[in-house]
Protein backbone atom coordinates (compact mmCIF):
# COMPACT_ATOMS: atom_id res chain seq x y z
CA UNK A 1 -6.68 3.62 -0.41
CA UNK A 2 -3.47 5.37 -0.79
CA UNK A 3 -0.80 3.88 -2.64
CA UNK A 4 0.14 2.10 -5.88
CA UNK A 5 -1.02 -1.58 -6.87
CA UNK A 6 1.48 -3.46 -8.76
CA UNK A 7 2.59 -6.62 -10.38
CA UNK A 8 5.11 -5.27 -11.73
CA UNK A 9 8.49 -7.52 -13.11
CA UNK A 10 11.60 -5.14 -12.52
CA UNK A 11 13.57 -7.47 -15.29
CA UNK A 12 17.43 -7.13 -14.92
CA UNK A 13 20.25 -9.53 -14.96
CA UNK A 14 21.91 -8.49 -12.16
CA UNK A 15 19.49 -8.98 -9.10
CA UNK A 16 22.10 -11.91 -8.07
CA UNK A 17 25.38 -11.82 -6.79
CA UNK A 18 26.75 -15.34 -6.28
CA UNK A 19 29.38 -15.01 -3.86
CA UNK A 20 29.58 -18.84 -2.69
CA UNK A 21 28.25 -22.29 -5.02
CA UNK A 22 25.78 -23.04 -2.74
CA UNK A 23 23.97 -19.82 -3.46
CA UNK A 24 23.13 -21.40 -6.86
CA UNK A 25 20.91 -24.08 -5.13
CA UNK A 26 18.57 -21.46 -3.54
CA UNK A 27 17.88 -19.17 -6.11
CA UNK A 28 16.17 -19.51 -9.61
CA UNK A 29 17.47 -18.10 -12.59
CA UNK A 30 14.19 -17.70 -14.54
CA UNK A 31 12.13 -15.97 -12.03
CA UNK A 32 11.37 -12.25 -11.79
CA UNK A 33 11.65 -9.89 -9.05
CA UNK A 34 8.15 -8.25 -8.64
CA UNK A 35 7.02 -5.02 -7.21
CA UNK A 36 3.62 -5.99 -5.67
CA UNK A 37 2.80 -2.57 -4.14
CA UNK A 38 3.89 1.22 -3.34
CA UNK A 39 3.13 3.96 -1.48
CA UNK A 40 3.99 3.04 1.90
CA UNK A 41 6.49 5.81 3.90
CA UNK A 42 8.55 2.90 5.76
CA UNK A 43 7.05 -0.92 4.99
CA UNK A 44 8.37 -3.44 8.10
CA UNK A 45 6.73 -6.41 9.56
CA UNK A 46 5.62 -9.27 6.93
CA UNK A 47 3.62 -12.04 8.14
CA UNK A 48 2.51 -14.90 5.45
CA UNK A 49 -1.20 -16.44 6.80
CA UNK A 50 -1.19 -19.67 5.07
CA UNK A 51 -4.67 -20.66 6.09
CA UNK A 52 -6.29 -17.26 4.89
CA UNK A 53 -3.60 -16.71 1.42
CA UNK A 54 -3.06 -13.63 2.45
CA UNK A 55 0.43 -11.58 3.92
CA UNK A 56 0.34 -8.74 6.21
CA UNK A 57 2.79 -5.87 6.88
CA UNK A 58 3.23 -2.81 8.78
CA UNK A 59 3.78 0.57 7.32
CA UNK A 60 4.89 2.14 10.22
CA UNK A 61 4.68 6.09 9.99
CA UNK A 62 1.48 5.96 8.32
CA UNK A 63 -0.16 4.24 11.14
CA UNK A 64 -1.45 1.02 9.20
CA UNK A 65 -1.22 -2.93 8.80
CA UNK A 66 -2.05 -3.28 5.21
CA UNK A 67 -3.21 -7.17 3.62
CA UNK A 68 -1.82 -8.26 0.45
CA UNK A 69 -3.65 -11.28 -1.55
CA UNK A 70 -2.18 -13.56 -4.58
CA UNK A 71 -4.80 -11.83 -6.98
CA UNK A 72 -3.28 -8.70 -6.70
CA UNK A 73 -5.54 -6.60 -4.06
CA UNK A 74 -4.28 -4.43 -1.41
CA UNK A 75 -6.57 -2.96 1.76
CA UNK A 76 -6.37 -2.00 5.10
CA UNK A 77 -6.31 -4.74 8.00
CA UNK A 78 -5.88 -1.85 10.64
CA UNK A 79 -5.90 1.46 10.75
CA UNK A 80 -4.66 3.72 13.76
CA UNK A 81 -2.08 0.71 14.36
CA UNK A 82 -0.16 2.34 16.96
CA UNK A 83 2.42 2.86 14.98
CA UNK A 84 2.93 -1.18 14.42
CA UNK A 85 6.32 -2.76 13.35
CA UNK A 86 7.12 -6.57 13.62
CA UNK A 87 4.50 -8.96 13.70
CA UNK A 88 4.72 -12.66 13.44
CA UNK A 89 2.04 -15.69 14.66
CA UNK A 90 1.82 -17.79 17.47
CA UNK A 91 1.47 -21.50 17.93
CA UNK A 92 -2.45 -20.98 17.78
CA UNK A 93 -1.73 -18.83 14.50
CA UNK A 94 -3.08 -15.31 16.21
CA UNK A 95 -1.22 -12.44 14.98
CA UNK A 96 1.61 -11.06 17.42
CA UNK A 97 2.20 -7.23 17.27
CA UNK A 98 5.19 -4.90 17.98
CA UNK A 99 3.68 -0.89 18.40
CA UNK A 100 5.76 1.42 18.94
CA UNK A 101 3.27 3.85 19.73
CA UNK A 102 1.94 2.52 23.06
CA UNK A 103 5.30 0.56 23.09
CA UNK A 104 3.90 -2.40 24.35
CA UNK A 105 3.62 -6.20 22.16
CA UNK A 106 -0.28 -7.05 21.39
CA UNK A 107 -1.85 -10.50 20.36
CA UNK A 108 -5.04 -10.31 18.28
CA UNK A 109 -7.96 -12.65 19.06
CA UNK A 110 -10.08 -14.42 16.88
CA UNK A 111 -13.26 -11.85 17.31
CA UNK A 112 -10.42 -8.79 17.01
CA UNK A 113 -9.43 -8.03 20.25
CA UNK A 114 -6.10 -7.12 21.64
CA UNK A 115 -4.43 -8.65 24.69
CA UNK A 116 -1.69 -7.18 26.01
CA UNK A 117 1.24 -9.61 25.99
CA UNK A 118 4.20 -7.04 27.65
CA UNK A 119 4.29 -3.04 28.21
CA UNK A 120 6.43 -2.96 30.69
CA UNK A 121 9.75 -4.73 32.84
CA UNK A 122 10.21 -3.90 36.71
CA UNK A 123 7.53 -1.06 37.14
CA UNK A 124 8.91 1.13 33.83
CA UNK A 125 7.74 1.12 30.21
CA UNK A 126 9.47 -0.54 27.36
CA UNK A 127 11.21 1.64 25.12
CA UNK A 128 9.68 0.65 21.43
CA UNK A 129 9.17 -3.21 20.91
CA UNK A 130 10.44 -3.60 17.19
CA UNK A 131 10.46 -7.30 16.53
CA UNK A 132 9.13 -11.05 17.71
CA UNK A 133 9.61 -14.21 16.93
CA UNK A 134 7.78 -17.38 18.95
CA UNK A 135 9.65 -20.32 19.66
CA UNK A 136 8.34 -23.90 19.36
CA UNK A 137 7.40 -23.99 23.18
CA UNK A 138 5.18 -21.09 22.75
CA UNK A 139 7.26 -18.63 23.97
CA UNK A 140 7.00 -15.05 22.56
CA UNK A 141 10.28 -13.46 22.10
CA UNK A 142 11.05 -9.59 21.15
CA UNK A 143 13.59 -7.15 20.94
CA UNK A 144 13.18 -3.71 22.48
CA UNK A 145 15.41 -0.47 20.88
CA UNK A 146 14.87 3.14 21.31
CA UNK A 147 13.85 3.20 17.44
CA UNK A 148 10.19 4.41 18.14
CA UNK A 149 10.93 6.79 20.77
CA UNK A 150 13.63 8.94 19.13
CA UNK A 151 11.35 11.01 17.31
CA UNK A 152 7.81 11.52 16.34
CA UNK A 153 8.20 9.60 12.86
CA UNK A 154 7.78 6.03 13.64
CA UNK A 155 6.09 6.77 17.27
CA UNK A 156 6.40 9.40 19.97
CA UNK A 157 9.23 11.27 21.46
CA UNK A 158 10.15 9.98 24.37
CA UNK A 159 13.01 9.35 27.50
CA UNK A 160 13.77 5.30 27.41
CA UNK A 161 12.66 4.50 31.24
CA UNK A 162 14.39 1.16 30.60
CA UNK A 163 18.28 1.81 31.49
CA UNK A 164 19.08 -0.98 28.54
CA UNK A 165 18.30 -1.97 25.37
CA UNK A 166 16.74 -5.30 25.65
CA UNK A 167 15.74 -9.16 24.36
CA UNK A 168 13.29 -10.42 26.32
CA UNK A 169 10.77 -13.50 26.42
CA UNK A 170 7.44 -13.62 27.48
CA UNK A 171 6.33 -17.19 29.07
CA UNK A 172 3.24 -19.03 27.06
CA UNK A 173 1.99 -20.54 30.29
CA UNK A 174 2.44 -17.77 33.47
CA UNK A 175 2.52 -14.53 31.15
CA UNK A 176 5.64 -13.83 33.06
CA UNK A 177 8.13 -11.14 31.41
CA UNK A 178 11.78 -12.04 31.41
CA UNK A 179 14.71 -10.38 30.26
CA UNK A 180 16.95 -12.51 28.11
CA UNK A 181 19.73 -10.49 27.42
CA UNK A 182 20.94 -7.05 28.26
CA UNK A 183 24.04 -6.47 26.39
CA UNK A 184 22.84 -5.00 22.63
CA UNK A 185 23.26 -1.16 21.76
CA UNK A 186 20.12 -1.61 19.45
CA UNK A 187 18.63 -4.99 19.40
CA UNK A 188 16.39 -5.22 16.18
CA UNK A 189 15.31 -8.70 14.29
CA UNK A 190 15.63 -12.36 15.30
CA UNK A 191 14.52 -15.35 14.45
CA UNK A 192 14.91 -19.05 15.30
CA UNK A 193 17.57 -22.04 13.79
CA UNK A 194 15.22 -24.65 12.63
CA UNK A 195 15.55 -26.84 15.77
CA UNK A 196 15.23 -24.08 18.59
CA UNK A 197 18.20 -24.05 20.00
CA UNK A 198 20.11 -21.19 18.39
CA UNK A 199 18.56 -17.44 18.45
CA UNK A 200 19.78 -15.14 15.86
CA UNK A 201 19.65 -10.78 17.01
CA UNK A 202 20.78 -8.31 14.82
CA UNK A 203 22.47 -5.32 16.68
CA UNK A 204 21.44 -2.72 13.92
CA UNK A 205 22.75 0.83 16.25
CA UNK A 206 25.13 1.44 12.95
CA UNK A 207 22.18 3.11 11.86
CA UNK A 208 22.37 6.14 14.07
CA UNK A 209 26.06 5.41 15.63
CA UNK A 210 28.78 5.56 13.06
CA UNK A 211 30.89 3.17 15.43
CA UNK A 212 27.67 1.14 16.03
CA UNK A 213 27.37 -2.59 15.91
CA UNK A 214 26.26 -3.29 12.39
CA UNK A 215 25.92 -7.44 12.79
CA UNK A 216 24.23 -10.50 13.57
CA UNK A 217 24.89 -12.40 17.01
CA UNK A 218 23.84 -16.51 17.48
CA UNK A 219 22.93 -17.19 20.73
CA UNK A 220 22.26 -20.50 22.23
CA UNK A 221 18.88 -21.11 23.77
CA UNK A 222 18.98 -23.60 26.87
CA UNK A 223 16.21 -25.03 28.30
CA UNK A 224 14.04 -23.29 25.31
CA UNK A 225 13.41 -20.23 27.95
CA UNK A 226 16.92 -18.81 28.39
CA UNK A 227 20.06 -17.55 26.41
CA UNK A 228 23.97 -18.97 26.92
CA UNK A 229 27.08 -18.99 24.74
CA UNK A 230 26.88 -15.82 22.37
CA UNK A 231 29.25 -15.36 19.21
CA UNK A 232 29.45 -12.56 16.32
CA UNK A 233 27.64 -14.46 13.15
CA UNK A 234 28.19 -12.14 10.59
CA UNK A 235 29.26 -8.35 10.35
CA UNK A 236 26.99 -6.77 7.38
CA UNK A 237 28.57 -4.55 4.93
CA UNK A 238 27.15 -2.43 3.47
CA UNK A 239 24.47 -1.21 5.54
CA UNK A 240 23.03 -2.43 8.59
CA UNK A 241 21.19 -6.31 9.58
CA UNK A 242 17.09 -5.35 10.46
CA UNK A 243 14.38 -7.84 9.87
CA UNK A 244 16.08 -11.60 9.32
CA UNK A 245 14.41 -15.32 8.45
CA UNK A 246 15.46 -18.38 8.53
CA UNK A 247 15.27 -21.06 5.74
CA UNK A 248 14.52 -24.84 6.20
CA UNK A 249 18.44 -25.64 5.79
CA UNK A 250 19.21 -23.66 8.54
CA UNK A 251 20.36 -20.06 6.13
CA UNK A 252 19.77 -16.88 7.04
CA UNK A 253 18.30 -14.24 4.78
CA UNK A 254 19.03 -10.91 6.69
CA UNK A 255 18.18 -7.29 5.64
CA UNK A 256 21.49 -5.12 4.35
CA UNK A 257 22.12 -1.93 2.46
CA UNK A 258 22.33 -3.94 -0.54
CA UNK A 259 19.32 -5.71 -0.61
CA UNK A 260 18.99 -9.45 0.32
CA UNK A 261 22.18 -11.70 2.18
CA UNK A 262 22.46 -14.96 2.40
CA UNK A 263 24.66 -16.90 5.03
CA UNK A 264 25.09 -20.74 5.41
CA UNK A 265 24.57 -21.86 9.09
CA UNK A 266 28.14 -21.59 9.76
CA UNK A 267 27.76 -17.72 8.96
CA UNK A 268 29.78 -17.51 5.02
CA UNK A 269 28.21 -15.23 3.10
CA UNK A 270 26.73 -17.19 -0.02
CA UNK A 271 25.24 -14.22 -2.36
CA UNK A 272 22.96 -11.49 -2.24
CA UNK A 273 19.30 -10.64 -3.96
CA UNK A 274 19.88 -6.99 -4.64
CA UNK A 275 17.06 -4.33 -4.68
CA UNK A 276 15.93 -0.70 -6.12
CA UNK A 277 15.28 0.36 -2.42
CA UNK A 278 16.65 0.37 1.43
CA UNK A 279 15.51 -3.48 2.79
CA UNK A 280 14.15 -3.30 6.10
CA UNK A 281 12.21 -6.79 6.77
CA UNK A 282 11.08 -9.86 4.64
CA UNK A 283 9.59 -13.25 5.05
CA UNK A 284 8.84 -16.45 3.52
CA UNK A 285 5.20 -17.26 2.30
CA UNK A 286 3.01 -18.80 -0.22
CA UNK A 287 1.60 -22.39 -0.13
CA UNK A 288 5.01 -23.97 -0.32
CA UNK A 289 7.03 -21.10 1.64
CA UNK A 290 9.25 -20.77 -1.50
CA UNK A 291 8.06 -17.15 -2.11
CA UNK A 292 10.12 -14.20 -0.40
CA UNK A 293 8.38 -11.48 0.57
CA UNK A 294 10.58 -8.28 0.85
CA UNK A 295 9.47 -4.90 2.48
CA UNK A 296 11.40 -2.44 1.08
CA UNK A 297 11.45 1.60 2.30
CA UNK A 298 8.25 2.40 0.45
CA UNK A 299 7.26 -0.99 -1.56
CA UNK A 300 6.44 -4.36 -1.12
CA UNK A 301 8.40 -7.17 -3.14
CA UNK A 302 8.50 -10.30 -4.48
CA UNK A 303 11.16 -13.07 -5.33
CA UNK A 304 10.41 -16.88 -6.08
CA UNK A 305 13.33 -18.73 -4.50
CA UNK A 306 14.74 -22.61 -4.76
CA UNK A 307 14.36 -23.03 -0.93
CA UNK A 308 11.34 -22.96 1.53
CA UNK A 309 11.63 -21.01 5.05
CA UNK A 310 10.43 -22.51 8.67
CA UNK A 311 6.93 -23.59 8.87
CA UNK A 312 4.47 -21.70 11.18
CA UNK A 313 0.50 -21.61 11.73
């Protein structure tokens, strides 16, 4: 296949920038950051599968969800991926699927299949569903920007149908489609606090509006199935928030133009993991969740860290 296998140490002593203590505690100093693969023309969407040892992400121009295993080999999950984006699992661990391309959000079965989860709100077609998250209730939860439909690049060209750019969650029981929140320029990541209740969005329109939102929004979740009390979490400088996790103690590790920040729950910046490329998504993976996994522009990377992220399937 095309592209570059690695396992490749980038040794330097300046991958760290420890802006706050506490950074200290989730980091290791002896550990490497690795360039597992390369080749890709815009690598989004990682996904660790526990039970198979295995990580998948999207590489979104080219059309393909490409696997990654501990001993080193790279192949092709899925070709012709309608130009895929975020994926995560759900409670049942099934793969969950943003595609820009047919702009709709897919679940895989077990024998391969897709269902269609969402490809449209009131009668008219989403714009380009770029990222989802599931909640502990089962509810599937994506954001839905213009990104996929403002060229031919990362989808097709296309008129947004949907007046807004929107959060919204789809219910695990009725299938039901519900908008959550209507207020973003460019709604891109989220991801869950580790008890539910808080939602964290990145507003990421910076990266075509100069005067754009460039930051990170909590949001409470009532009731598990709808949004109240918003507040500004954390601007990012430089550069723009995209993909975002969460760690067990409640930190977020959010995509920037620097790499890799880190904020405590309370939204203080505690350091950064910086990187040779543009960050655009990362999660945590491995049997103990310790290991980051970074998708970078072209590359995929990897960092041991001192801290392990939320549990899933």
């Amino acid at each position: 296949m095309n592209g570059f296998l690695h396992r490749e140490p980038l040794v330097s002593d300046d991958f760290y920038e420890f802006i706050d203590p506490r950074f200290h505690s989730l980091v290791l100093p002896n550990t490497q950051l690795e360039r597992l693969y390369s080749g890709c023309r815009w690598a989004e969407g990682p996904v660790w599968f526990n039970d198979g040892g295995y990580l998948l992400w999207s590489d979104i121009p080219n059309q393909r969800i490409l696997r990654w295993t501990p001993d080193g080999g790279v192949t092709t999950f899925r070709s012709q991926s309608n130009f895929a984006n975020g994926n995560t699992r759900d409670l049942q661990g099934r793969l969950i699927t943003c595609e820009h391309g047919t702009r709709r959000v897919t679940r895989t079965e077990p024998d391969g299949s897709l269902t269609v989860l969402a490809d449209q709100f009131n009668g008219r077609r989403l714009n380009s569903p770029n990222d989802v998250v599931v909640h502990r209730d089962g509810g599937v939860w994506f954001t839905d920007p213009t990104y996929g439909i403002l060229s031919d690049y990362e989808g097709f060209k296309a008129t947004p149908e949907q007046e807004t750019r929107n959060v919204y969650r789809v219910d695990p029981l009725t299938r039901e489609l519900a908008c959550m929140a209507a207020d973003f320029v460019q709604p891109n990541g989220l991801a869950f606090s580790p008890d539910g209740r808080t939602l964290y969005i990145a507003d990421s329109a910076r990266s075509h509006r100069p005067d754009g939102p460039h930051h990170i929004r909590a949001m409470e979740v009532v009731d598990h199935c709808r949004l109240g009390a918003s507040r500004v979490f954390a601007e990012i400088e430089p550069g723009i928030p995209d993909g975002l996790r969460v760690d067990e103690m409640g930190n977020v590790w959010t995509s920037a133009g620097d790499g890799i920040q880190v904020f405590s729950p309370e939204g203080i910046l505690l350091g950064k993991i910086r990187l040779p490329e543009k960050v655009a998504n990362l999660t945590f993976g491995g049997p103990r969740r310790n290991q980051l996994f970074i998708t970078a522009n072209t590359s995929l990377y990897l960092i041991h860290v001192a801290v392990g992220g939320i549990q899933r399937p």
